[in-house]
N, C-alpha and C. Protein backbone atom coordinates (compact mmCIF):
# COMPACT_ATOMS: atom_id res chain seq x y z
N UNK A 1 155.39 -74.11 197.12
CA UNK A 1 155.77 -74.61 198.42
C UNK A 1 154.65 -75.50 198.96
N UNK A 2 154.99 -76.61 199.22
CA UNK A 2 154.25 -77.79 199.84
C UNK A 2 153.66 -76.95 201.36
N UNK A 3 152.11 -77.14 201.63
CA UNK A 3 151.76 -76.68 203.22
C UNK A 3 151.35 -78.46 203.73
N UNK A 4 151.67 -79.34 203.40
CA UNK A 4 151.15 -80.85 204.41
C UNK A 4 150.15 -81.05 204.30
N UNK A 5 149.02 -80.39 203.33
CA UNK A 5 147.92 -81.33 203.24
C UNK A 5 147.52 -82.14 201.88
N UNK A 6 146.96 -82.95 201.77
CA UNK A 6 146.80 -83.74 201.55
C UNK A 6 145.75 -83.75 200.10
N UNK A 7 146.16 -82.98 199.25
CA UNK A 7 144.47 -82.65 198.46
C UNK A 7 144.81 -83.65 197.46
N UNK A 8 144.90 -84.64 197.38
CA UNK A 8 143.96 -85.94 196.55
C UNK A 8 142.94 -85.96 197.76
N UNK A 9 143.58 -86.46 198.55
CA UNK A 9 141.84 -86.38 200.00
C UNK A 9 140.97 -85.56 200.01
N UNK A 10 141.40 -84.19 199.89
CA UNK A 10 140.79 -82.95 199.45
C UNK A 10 139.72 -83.13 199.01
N UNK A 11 140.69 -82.96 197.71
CA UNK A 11 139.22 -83.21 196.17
C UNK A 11 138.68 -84.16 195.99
N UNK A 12 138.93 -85.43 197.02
CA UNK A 12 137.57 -86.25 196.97
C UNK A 12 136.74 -86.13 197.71
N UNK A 13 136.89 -85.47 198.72
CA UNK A 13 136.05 -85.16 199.87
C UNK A 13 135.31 -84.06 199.41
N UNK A 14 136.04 -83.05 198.25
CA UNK A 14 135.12 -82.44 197.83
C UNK A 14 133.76 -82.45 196.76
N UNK A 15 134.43 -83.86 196.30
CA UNK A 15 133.93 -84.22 195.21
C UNK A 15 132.75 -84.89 195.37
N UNK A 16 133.14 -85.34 197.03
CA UNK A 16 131.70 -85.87 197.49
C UNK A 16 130.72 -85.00 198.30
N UNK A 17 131.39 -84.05 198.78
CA UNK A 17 130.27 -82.92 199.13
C UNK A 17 129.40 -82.08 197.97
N UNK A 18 130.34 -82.09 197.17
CA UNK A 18 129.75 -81.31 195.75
C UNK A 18 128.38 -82.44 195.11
N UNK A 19 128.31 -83.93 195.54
CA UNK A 19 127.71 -84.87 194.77
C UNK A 19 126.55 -84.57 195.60
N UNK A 20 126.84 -84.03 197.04
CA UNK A 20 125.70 -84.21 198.49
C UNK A 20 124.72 -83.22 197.76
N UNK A 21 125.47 -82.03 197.41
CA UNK A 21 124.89 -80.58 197.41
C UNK A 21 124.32 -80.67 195.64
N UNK A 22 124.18 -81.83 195.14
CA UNK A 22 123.50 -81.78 193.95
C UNK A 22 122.23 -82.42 193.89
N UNK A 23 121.90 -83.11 195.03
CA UNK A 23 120.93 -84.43 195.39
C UNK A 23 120.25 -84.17 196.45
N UNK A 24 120.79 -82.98 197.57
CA UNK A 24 120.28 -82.98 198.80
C UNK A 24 118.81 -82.65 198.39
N UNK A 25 118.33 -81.61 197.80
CA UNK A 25 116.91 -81.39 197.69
C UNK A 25 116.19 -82.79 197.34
N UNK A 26 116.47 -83.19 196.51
CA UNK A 26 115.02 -84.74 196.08
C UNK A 26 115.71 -86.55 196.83
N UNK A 27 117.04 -86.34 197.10
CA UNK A 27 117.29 -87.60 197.51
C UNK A 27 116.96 -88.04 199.24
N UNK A 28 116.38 -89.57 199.27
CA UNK A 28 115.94 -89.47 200.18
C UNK A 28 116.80 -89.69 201.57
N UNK A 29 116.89 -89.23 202.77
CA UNK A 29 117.49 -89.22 204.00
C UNK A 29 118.96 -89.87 204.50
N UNK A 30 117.92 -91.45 203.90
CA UNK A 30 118.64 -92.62 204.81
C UNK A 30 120.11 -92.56 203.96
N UNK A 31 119.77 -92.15 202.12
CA UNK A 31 121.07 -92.18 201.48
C UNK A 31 122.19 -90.67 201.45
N UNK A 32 121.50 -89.93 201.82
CA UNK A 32 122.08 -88.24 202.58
C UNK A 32 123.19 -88.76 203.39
N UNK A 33 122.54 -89.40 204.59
CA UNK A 33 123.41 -89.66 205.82
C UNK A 33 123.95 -90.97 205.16
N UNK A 34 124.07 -92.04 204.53
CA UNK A 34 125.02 -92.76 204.50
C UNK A 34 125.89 -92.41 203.37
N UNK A 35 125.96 -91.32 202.68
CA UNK A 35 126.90 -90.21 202.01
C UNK A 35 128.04 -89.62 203.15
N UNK A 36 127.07 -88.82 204.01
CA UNK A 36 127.70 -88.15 204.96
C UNK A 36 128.46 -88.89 205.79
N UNK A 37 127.63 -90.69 205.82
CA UNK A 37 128.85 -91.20 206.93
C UNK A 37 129.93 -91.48 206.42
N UNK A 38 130.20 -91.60 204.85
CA UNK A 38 131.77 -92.20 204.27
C UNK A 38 132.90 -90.90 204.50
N UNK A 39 132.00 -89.64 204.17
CA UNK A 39 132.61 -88.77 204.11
C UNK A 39 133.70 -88.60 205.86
N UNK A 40 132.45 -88.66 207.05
CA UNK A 40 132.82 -88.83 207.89
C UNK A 40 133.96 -90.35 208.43
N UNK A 41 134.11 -91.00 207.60
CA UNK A 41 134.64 -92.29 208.47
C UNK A 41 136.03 -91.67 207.44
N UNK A 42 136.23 -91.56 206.21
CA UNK A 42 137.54 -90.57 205.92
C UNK A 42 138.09 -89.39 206.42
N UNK A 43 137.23 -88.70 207.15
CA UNK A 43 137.94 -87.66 207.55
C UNK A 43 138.50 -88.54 208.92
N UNK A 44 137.78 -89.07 209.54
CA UNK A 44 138.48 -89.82 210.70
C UNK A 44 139.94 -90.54 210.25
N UNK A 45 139.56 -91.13 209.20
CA UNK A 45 140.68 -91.83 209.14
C UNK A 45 141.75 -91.06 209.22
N UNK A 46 141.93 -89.57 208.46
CA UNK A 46 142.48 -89.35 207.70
C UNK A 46 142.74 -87.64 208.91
N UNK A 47 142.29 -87.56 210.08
CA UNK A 47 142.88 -86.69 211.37
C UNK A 47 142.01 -85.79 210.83
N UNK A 48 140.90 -85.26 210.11
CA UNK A 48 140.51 -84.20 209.69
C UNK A 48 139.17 -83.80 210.33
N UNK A 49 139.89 -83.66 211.93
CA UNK A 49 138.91 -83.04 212.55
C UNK A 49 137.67 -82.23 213.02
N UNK A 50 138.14 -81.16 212.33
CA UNK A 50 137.08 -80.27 211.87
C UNK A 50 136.00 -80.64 210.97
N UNK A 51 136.26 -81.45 210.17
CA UNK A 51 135.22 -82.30 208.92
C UNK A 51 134.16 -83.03 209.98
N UNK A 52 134.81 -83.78 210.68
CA UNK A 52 134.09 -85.07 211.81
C UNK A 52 133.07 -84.12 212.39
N UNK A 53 133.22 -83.30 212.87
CA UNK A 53 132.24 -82.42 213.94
C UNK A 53 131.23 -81.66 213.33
N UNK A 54 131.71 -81.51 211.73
CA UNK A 54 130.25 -80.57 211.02
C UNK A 54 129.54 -81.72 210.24
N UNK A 55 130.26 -82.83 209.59
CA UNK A 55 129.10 -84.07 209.57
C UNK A 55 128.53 -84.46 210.51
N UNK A 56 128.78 -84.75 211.58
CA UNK A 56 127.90 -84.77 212.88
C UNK A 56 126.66 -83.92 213.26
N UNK A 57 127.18 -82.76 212.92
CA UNK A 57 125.94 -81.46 212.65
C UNK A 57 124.72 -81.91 211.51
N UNK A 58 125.11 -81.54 210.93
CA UNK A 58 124.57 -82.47 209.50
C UNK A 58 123.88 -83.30 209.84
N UNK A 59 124.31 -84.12 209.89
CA UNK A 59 123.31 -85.49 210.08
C UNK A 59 122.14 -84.89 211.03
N UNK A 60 122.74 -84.90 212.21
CA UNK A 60 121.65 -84.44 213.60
C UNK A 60 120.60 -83.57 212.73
N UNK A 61 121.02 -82.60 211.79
CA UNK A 61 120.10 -81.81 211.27
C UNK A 61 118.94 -82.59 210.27
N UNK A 62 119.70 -83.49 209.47
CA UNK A 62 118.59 -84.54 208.57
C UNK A 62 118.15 -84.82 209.37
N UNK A 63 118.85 -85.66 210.40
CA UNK A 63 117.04 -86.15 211.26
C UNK A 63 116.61 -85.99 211.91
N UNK A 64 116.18 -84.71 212.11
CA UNK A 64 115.63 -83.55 212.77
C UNK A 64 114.28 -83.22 211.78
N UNK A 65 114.53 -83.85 210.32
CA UNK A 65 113.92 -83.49 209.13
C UNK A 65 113.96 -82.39 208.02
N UNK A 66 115.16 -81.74 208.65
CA UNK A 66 115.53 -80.00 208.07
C UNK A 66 116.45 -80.61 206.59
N UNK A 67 116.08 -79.95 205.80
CA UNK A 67 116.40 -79.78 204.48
C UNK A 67 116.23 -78.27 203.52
N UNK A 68 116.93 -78.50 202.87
CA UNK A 68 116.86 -76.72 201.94
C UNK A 68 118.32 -76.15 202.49
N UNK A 69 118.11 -74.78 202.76
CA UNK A 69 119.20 -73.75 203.25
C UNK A 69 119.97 -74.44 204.31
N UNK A 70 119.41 -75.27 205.39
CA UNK A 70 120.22 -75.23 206.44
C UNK A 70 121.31 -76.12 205.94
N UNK A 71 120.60 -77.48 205.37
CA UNK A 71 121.66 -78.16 205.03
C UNK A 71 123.00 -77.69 204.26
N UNK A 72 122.46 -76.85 202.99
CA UNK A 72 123.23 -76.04 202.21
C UNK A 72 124.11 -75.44 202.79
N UNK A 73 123.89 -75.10 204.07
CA UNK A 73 125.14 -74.11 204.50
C UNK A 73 125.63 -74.96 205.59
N UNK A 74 125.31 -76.20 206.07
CA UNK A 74 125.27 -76.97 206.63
C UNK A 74 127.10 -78.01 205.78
N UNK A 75 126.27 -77.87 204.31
CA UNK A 75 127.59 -78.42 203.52
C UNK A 75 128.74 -77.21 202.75
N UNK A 76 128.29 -76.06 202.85
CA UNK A 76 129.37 -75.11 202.88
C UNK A 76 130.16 -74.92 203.97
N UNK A 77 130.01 -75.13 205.26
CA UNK A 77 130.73 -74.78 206.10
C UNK A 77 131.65 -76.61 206.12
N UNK A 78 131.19 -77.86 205.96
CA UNK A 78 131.96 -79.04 205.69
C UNK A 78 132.78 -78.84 204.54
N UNK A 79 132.77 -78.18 203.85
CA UNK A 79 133.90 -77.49 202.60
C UNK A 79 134.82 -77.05 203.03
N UNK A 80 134.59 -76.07 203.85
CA UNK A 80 135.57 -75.17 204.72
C UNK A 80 136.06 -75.92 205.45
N UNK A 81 135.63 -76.92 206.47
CA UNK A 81 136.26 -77.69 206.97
C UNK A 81 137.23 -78.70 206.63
N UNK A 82 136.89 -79.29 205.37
CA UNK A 82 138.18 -80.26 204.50
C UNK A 82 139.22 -79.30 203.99
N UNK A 83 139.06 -78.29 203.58
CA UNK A 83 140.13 -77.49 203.02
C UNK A 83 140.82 -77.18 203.96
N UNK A 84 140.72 -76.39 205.37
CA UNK A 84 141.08 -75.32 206.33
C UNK A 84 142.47 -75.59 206.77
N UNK A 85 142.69 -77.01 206.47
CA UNK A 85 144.55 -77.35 206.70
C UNK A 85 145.01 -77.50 207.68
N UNK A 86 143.84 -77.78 209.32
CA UNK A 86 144.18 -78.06 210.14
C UNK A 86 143.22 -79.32 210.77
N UNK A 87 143.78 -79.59 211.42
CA UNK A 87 143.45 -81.25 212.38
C UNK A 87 143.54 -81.38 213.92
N UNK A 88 143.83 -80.05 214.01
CA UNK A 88 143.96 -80.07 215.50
C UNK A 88 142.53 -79.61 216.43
N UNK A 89 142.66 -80.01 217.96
CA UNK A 89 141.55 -80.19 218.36
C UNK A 89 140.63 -78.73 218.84
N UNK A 90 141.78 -77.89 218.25
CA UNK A 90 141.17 -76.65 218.70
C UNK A 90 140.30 -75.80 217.38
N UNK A 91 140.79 -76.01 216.18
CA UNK A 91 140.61 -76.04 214.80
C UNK A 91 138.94 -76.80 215.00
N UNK A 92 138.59 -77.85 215.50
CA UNK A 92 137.32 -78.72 215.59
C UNK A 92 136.61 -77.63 216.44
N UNK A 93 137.11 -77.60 217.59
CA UNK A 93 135.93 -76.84 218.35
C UNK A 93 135.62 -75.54 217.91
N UNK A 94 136.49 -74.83 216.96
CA UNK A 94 135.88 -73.57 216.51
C UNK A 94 134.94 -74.21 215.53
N UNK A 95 135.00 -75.25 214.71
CA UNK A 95 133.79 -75.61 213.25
C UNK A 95 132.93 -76.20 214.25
N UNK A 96 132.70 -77.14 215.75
CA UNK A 96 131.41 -77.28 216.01
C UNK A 96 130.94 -76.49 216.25
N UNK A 97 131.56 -75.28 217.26
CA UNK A 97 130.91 -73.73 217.61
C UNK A 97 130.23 -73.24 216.28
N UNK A 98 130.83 -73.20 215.20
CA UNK A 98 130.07 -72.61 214.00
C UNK A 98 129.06 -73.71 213.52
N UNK A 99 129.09 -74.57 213.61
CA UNK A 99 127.86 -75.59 213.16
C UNK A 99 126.73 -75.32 213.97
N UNK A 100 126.98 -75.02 215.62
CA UNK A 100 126.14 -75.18 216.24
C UNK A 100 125.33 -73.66 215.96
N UNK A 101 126.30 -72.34 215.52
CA UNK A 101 125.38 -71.37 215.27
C UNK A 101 124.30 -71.65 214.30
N UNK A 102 125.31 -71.98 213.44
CA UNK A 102 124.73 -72.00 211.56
C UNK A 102 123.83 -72.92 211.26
N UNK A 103 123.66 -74.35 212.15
CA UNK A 103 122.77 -75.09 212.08
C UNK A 103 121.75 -75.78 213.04
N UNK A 104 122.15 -74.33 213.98
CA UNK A 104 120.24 -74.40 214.84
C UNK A 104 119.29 -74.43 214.14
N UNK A 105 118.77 -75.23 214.77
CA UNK A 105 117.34 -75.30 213.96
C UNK A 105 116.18 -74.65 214.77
């Protein structure tokens, strides 16, 4: 049974978080965040709300200078967010609430 989402988008979105989370330790910043922004300008395109608000996290966190764990879970919880099958605006404010726990710095 079909649920409406969209996983060719999916699995590229995952495919590019999976590329983030292989490079984040030695690659440098400026190419982190312009990873994170494609990722982000597709989920926009593409209504996937919840995605938009934990790359936003993310980033703020690179340049902040934080790298290692935070990011890591920083891009586990943007996993959860492309998969989660919703787009609505209430769906977002629960993943920034969790970004904002999970990626205080």
């Amino acid at each position: 049974m079909a649920d409406g989402r969209n996983w060719a988008l999916i699995g590229e979105l995952q495919a590019r978080i999976t590329s983030i989370e292989g490079r984040a330790a030695r690659a440098a910043t400026a190419d982190l965040a312009a990873d994170l922004d494609s990722i982000r300008r597709l989920a926009m395109a593409n209504g996937l709300t919840p995605a938009v608000c934990i790359v936003h996290a993310i980033e703020s966190a690179l340049a902040s200078g934080q790298r290692g764990p935070l990011i890591a879970d920083g891009l586990s919880l943007l996993r959860d967010a492309v998969a989660c099958g919703r787009s609505d605006s209430r769906a977002g404010a629960v993943f920034a609430a969790a970004s904002a726990i999970r990626l205080a710095s």
